[in-house]
PDB file of N, CA and C in Angstrom:
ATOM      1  N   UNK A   1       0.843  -1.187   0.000  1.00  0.00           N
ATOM      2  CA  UNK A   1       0.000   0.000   0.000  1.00  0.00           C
ATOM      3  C   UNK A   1       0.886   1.248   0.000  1.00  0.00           C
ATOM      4  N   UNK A   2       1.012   2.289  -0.757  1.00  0.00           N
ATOM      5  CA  UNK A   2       1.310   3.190  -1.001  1.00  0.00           C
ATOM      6  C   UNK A   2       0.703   4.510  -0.081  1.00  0.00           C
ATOM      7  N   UNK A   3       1.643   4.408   1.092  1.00  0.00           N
ATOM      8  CA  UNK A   3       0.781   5.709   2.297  1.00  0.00           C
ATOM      9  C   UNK A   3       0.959   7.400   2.312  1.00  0.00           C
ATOM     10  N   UNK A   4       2.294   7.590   1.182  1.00  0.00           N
ATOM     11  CA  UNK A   4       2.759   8.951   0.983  1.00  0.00           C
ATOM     12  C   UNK A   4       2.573   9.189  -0.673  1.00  0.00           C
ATOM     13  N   UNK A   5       1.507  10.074  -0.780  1.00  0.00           N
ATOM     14  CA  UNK A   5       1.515  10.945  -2.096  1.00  0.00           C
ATOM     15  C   UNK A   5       2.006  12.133  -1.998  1.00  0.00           C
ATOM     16  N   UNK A   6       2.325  12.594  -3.995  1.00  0.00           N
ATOM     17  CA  UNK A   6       3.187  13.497  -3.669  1.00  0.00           C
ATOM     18  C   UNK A   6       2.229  14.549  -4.944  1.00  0.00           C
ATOM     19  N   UNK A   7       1.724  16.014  -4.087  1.00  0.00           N
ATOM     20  CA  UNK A   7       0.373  16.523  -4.803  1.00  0.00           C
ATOM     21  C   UNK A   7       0.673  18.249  -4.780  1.00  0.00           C
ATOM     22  N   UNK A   8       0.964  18.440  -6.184  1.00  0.00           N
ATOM     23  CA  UNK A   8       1.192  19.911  -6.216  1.00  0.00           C
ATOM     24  C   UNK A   8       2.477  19.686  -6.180  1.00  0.00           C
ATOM     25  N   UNK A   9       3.364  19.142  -5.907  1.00  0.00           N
ATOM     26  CA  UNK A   9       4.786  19.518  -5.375  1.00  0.00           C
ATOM     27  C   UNK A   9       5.149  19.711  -3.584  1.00  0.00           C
ATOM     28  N   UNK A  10       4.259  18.841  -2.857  1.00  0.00           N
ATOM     29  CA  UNK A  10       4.035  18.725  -1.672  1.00  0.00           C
ATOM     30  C   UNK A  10       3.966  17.303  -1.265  1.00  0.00           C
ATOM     31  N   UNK A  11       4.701  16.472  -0.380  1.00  0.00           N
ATOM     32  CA  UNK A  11       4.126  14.938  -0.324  1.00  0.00           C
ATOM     33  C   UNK A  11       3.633  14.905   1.525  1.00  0.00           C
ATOM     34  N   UNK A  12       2.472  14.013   0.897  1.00  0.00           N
ATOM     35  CA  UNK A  12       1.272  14.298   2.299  1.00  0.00           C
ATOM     36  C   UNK A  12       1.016  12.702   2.309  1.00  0.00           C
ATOM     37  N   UNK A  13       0.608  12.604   3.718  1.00  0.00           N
ATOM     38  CA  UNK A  13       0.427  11.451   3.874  1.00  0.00           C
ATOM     39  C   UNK A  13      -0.974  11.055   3.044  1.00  0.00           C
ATOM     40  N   UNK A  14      -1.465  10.111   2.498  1.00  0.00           N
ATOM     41  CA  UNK A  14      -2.356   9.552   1.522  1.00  0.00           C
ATOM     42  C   UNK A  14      -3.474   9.651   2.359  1.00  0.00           C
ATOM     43  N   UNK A  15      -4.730  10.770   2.134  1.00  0.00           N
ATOM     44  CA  UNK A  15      -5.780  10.285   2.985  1.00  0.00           C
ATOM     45  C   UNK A  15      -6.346  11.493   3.650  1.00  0.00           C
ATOM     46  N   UNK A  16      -4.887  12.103   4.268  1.00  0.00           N
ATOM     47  CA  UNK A  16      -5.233  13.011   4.813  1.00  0.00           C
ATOM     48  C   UNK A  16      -4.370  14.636   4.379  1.00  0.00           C
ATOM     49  N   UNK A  17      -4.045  15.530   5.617  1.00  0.00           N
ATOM     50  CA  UNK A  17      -3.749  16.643   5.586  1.00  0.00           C
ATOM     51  C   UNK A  17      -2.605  16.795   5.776  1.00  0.00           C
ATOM     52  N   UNK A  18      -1.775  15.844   6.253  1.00  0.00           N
ATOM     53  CA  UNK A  18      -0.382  15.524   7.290  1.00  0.00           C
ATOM     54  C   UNK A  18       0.749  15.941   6.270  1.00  0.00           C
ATOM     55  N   UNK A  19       1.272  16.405   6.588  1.00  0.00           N
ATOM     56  CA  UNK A  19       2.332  16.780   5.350  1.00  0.00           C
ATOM     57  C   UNK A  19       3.850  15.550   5.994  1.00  0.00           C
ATOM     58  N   UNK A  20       4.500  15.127   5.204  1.00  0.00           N
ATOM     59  CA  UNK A  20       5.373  14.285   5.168  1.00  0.00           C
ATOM     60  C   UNK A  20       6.570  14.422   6.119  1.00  0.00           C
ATOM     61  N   UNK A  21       6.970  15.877   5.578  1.00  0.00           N
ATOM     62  CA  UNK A  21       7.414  16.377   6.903  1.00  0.00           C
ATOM     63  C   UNK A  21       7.090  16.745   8.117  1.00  0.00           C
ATOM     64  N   UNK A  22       6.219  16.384   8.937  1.00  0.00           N
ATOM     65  CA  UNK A  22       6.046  16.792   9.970  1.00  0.00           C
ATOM     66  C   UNK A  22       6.143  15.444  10.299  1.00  0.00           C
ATOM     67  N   UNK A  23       6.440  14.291   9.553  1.00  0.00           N
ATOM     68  CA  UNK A  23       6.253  12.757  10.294  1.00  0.00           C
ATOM     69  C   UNK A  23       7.613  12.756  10.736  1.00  0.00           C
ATOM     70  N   UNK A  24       8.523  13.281   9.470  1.00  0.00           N
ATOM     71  CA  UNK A  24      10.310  13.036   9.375  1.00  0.00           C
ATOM     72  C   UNK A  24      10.855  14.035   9.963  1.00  0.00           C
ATOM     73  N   UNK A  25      10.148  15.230  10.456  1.00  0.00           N
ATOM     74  CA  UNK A  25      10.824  15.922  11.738  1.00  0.00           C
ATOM     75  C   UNK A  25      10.898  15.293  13.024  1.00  0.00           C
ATOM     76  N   UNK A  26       9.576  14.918  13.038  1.00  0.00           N
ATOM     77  CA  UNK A  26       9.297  13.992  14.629  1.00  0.00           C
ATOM     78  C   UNK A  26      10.334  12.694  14.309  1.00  0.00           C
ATOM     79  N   UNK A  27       9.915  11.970  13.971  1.00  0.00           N
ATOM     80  CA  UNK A  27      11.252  11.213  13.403  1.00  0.00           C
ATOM     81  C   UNK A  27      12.274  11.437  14.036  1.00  0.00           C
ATOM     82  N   UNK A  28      12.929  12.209  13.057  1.00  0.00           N
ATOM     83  CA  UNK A  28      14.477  12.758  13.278  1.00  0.00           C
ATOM     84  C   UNK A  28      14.805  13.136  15.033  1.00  0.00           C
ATOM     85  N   UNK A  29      13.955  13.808  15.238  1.00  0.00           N
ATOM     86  CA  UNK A  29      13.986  14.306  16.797  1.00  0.00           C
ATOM     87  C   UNK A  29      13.907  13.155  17.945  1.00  0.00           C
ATOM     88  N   UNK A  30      13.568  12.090  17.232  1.00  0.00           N
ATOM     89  CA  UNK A  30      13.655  10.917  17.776  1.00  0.00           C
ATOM     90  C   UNK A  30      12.574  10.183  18.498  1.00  0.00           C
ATOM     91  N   UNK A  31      11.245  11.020  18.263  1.00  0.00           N
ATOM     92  CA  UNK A  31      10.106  10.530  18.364  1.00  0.00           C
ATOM     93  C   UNK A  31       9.883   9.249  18.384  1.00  0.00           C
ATOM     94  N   UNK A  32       8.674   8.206  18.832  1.00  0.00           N
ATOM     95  CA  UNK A  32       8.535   7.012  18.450  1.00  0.00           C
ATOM     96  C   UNK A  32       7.503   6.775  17.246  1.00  0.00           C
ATOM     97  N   UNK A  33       7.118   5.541  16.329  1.00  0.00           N
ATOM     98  CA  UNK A  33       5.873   5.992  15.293  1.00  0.00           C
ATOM     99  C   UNK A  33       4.589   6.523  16.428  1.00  0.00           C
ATOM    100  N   UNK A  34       4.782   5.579  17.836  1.00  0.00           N
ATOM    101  CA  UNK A  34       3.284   5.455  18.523  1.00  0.00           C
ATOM    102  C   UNK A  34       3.303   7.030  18.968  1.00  0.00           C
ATOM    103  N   UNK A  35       4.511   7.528  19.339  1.00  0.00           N
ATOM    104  CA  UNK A  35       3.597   8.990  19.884  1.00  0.00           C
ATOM    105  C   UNK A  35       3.700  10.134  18.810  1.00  0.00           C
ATOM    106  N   UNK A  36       4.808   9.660  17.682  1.00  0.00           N
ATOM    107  CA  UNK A  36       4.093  10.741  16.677  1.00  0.00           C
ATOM    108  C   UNK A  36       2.515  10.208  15.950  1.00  0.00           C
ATOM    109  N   UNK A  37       1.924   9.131  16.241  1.00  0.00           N
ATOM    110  CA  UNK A  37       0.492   8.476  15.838  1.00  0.00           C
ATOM    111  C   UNK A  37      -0.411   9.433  16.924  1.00  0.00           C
ATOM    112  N   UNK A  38       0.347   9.538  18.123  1.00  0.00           N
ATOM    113  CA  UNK A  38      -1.009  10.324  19.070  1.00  0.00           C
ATOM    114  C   UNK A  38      -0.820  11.873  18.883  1.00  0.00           C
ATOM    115  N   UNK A  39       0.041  12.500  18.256  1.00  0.00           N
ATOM    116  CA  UNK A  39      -0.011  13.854  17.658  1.00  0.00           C
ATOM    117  C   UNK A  39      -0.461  14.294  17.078  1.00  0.00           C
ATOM    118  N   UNK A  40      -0.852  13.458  15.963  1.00  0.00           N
ATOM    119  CA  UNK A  40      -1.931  12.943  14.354  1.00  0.00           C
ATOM    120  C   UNK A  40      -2.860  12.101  14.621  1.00  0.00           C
ATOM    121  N   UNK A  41      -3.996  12.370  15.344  1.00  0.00           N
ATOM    122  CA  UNK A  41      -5.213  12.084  15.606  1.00  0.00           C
ATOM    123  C   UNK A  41      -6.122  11.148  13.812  1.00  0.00           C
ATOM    124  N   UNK A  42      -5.532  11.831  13.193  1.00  0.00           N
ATOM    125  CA  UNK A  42      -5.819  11.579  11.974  1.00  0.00           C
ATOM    126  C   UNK A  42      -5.709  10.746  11.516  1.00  0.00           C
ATOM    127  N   UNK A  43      -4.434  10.176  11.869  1.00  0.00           N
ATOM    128  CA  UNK A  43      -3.236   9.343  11.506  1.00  0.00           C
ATOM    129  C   UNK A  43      -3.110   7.894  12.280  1.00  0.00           C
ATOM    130  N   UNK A  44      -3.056   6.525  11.410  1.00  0.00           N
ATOM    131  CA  UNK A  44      -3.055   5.436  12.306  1.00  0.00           C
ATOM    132  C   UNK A  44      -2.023   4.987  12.050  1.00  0.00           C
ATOM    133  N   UNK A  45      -1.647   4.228  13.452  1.00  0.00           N
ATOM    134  CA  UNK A  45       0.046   3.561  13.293  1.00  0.00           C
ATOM    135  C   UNK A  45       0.436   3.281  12.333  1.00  0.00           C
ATOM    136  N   UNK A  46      -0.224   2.298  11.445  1.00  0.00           N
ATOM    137  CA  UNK A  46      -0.326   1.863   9.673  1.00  0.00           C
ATOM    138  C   UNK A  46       0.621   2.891   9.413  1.00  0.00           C
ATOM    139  N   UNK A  47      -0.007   4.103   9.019  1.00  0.00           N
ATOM    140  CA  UNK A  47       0.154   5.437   8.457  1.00  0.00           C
ATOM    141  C   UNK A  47       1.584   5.779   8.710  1.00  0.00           C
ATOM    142  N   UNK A  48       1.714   5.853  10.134  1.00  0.00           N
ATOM    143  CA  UNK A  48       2.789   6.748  10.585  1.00  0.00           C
ATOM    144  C   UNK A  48       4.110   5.449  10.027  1.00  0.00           C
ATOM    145  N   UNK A  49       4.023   4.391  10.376  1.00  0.00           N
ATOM    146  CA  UNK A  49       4.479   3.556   9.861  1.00  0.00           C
ATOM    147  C   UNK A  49       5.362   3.190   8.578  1.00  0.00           C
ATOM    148  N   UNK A  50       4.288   3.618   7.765  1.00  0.00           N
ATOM    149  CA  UNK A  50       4.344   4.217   6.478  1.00  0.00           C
ATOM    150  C   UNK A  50       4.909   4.730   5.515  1.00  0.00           C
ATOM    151  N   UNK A  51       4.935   6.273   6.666  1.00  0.00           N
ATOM    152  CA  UNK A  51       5.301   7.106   6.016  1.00  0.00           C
ATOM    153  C   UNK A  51       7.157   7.005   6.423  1.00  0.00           C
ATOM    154  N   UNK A  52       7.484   6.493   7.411  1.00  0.00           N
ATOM    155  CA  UNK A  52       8.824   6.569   8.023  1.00  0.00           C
ATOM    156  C   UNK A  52       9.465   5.511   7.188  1.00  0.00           C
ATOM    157  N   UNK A  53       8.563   4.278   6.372  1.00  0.00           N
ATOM    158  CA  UNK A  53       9.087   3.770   5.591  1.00  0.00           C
ATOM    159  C   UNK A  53       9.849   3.902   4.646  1.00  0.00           C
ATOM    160  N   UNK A  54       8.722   4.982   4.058  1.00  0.00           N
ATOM    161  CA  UNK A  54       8.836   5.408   2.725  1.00  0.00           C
ATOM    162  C   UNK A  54       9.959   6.822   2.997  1.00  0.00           C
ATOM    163  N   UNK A  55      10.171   7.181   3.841  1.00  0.00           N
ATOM    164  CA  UNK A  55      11.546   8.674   3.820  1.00  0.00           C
ATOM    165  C   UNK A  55      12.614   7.638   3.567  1.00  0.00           C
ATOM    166  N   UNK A  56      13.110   6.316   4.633  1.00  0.00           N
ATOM    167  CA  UNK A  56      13.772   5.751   5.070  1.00  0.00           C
ATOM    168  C   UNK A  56      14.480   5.465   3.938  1.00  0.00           C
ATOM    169  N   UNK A  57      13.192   4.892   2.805  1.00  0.00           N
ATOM    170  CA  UNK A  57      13.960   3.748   1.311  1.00  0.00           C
ATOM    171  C   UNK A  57      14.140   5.078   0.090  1.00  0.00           C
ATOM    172  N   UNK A  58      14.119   6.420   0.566  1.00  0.00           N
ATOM    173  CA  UNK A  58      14.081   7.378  -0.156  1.00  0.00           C
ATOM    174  C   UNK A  58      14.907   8.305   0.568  1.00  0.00           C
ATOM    175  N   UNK A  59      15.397   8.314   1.470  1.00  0.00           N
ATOM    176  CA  UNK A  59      16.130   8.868   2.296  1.00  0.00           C
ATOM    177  C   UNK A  59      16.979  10.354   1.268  1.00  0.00           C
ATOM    178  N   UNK A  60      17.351   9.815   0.233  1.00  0.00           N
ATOM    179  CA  UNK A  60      18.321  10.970  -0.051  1.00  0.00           C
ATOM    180  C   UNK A  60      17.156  12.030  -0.658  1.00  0.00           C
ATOM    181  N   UNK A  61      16.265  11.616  -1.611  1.00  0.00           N
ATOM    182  CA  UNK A  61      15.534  12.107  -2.104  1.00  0.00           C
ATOM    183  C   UNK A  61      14.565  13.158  -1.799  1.00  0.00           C
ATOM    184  N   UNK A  62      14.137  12.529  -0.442  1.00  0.00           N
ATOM    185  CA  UNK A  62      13.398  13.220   0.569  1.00  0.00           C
ATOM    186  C   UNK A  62      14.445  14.159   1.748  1.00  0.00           C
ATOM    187  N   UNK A  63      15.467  14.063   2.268  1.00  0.00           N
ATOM    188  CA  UNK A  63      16.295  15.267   2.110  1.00  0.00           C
ATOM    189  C   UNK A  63      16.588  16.148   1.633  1.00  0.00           C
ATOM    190  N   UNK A  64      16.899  15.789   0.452  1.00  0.00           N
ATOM    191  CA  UNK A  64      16.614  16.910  -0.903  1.00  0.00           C
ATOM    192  C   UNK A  64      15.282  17.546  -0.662  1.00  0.00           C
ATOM    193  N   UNK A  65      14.558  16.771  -0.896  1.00  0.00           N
ATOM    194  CA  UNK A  65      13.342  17.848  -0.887  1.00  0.00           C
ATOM    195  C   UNK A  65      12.858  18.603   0.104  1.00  0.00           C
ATOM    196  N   UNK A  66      13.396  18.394   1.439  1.00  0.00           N
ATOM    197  CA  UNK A  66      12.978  18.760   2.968  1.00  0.00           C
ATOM    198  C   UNK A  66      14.188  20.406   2.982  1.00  0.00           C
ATOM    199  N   UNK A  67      15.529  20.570   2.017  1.00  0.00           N
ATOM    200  CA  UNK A  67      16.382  21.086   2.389  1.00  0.00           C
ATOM    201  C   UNK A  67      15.823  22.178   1.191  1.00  0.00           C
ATOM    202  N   UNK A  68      15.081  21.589   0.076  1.00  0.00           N
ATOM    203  CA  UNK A  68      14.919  22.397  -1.175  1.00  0.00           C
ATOM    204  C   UNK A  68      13.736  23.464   0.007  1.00  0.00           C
ATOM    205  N   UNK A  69      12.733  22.732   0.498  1.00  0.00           N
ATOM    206  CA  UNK A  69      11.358  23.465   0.976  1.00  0.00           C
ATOM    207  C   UNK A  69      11.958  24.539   1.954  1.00  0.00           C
ATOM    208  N   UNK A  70      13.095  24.081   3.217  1.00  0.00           N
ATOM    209  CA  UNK A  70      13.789  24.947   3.832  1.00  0.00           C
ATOM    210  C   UNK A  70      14.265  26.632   3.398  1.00  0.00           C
ATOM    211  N   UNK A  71      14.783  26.148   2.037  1.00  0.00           N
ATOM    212  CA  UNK A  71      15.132  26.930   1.305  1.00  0.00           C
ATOM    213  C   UNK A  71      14.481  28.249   0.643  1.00  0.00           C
ATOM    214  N   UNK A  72      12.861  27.709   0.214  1.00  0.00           N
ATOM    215  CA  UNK A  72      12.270  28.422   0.082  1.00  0.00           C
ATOM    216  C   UNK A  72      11.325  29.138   1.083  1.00  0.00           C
ATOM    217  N   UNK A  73      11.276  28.372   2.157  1.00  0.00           N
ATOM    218  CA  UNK A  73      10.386  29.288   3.149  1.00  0.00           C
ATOM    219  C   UNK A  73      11.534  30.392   3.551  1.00  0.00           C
ATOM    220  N   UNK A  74      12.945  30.395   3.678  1.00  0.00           N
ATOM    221  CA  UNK A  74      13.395  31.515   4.461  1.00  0.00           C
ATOM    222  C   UNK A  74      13.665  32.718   3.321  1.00  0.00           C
ATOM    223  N   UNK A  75      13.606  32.175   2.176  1.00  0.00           N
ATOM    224  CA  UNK A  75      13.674  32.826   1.045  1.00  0.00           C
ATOM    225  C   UNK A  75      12.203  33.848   1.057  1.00  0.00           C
ATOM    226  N   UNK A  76      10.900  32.782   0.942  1.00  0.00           N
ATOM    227  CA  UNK A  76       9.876  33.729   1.624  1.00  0.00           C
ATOM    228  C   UNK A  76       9.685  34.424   2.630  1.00  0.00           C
ATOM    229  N   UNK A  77      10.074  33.940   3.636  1.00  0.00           N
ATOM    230  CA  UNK A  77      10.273  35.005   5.068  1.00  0.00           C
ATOM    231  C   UNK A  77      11.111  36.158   4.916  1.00  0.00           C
ATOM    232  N   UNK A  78      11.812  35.987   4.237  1.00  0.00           N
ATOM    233  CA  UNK A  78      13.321  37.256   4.218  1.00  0.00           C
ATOM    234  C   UNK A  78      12.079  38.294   3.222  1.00  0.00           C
ATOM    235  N   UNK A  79      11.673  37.669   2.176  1.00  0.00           N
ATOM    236  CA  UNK A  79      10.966  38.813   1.265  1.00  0.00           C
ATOM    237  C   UNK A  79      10.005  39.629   1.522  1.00  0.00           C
ATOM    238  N   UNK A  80       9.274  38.810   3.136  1.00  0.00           N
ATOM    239  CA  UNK A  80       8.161  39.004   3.496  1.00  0.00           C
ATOM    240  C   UNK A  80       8.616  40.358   4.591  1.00  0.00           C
ATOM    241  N   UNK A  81       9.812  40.261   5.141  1.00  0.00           N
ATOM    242  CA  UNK A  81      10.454  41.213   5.841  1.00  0.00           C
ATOM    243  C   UNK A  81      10.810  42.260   5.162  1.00  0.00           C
ATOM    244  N   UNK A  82      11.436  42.374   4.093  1.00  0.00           N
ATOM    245  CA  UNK A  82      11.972  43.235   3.037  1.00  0.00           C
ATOM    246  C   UNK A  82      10.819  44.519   2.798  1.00  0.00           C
ATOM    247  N   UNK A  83       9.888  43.566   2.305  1.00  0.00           N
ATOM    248  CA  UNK A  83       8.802  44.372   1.985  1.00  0.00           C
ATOM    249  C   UNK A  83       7.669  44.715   2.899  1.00  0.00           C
ATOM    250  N   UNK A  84       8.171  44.573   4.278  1.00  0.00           N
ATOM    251  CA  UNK A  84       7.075  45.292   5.480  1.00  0.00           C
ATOM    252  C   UNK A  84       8.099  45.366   6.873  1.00  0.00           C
ATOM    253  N   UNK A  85       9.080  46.261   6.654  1.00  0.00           N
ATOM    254  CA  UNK A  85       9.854  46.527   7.851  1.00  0.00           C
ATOM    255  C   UNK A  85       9.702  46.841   9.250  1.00  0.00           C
ATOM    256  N   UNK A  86       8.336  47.249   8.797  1.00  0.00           N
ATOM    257  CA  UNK A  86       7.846  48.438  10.216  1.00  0.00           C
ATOM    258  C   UNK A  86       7.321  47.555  10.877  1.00  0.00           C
ATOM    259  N   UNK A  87       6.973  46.450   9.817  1.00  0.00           N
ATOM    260  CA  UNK A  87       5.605  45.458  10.784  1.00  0.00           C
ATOM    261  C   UNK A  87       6.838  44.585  11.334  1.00  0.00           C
ATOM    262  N   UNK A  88       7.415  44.095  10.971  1.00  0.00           N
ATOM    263  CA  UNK A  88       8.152  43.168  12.035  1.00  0.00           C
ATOM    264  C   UNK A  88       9.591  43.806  12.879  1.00  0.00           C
ATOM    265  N   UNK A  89       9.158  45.351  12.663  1.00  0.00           N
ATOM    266  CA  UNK A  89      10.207  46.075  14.067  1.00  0.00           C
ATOM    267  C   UNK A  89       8.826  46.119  15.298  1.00  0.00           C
ATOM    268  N   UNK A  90       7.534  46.093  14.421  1.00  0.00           N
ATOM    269  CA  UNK A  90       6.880  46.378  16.176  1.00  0.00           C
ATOM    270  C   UNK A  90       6.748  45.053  16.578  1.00  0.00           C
ATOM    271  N   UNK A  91       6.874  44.153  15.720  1.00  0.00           N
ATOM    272  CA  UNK A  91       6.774  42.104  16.165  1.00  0.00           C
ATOM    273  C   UNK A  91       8.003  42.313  17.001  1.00  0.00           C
ATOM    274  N   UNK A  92       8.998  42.491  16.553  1.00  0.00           N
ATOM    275  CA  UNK A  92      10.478  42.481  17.784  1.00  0.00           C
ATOM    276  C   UNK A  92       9.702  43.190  18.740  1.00  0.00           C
ATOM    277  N   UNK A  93       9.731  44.291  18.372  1.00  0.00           N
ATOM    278  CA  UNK A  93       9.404  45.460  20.087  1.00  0.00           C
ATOM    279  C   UNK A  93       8.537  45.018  21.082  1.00  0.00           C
ATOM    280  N   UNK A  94       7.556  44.340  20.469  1.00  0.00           N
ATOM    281  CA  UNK A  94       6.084  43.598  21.052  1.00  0.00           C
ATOM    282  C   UNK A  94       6.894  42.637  21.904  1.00  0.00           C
ATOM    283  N   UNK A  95       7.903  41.523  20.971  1.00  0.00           N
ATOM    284  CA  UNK A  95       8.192  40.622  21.993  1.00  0.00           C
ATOM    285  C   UNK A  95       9.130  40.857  22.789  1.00  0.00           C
ATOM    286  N   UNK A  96       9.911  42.155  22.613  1.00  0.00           N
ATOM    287  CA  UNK A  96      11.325  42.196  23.657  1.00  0.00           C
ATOM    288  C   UNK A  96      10.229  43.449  24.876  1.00  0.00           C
ATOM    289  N   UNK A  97       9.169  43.591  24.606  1.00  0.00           N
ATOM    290  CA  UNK A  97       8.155  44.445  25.890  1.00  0.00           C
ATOM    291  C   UNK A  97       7.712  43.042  26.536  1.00  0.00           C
ATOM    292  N   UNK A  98       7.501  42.046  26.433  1.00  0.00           N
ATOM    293  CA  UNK A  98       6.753  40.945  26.956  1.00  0.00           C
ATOM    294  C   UNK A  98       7.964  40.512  27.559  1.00  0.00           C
ATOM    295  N   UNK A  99       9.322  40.397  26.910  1.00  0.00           N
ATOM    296  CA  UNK A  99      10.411  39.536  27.487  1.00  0.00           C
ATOM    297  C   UNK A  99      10.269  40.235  28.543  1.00  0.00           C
ATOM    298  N   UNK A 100      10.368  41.736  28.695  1.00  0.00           N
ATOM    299  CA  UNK A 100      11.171  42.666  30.126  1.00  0.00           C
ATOM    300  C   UNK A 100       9.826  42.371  31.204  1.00  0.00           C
ATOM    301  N   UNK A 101       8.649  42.024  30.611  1.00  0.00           N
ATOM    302  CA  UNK A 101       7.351  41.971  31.517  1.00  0.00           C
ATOM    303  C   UNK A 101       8.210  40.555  32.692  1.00  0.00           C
ATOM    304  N   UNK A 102       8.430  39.621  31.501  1.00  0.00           N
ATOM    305  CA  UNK A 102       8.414  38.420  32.808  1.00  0.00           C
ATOM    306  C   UNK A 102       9.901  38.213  33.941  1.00  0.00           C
TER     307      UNK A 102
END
């Protein structure tokens, strides 16, 4: 059975919403399948199972693609900063007023 599709240019667990990476972060961090299964309510051992299979026998591939996605979110974040400065000097200020609160 085939538990990881790969849709848009995104691979999600088959079924549901779970994106692939969030199985192979927990994973990596050294999670077990059973308590990344109780994180993903969604998700049955089968599944989680599965999906750790399928990084495992794809391992390089799915690195690649985990380091490509990396790539582009900070690429989006940096642009997203670029082009609204003010808003994330009062996001700092907001959180370094909360740091001095506690």
């Amino acid at each position: 059975m085939d538990y990881v599709e790969k849709e848009k240019g995104t691979y999600r667990i088959r079924g549901s919403r779970v994106s692939l990476e969030s199985i192979v972060y927990a994973f990596l961090r050294g999670q077990t399948a059973e308590s990344i299964a109780q994180s993903f309510p969604t998700l049955d051992l089968e599944q989680v199972y599965g999906a750790i299979a399928f990084y495992l026998s794809r391992r390089e591939e799915i690195d690649s693609y985990l380091s490509q996605m990396k790539s582009d979110y900070e690429a989006k974040r940096e642009q997203a900063r670029r082009s609204d400065p003010m808003f994330y000097q009062k996001l700092a200020d907001a959180r370094l007023q909360k740091a001095n609160r506690t």
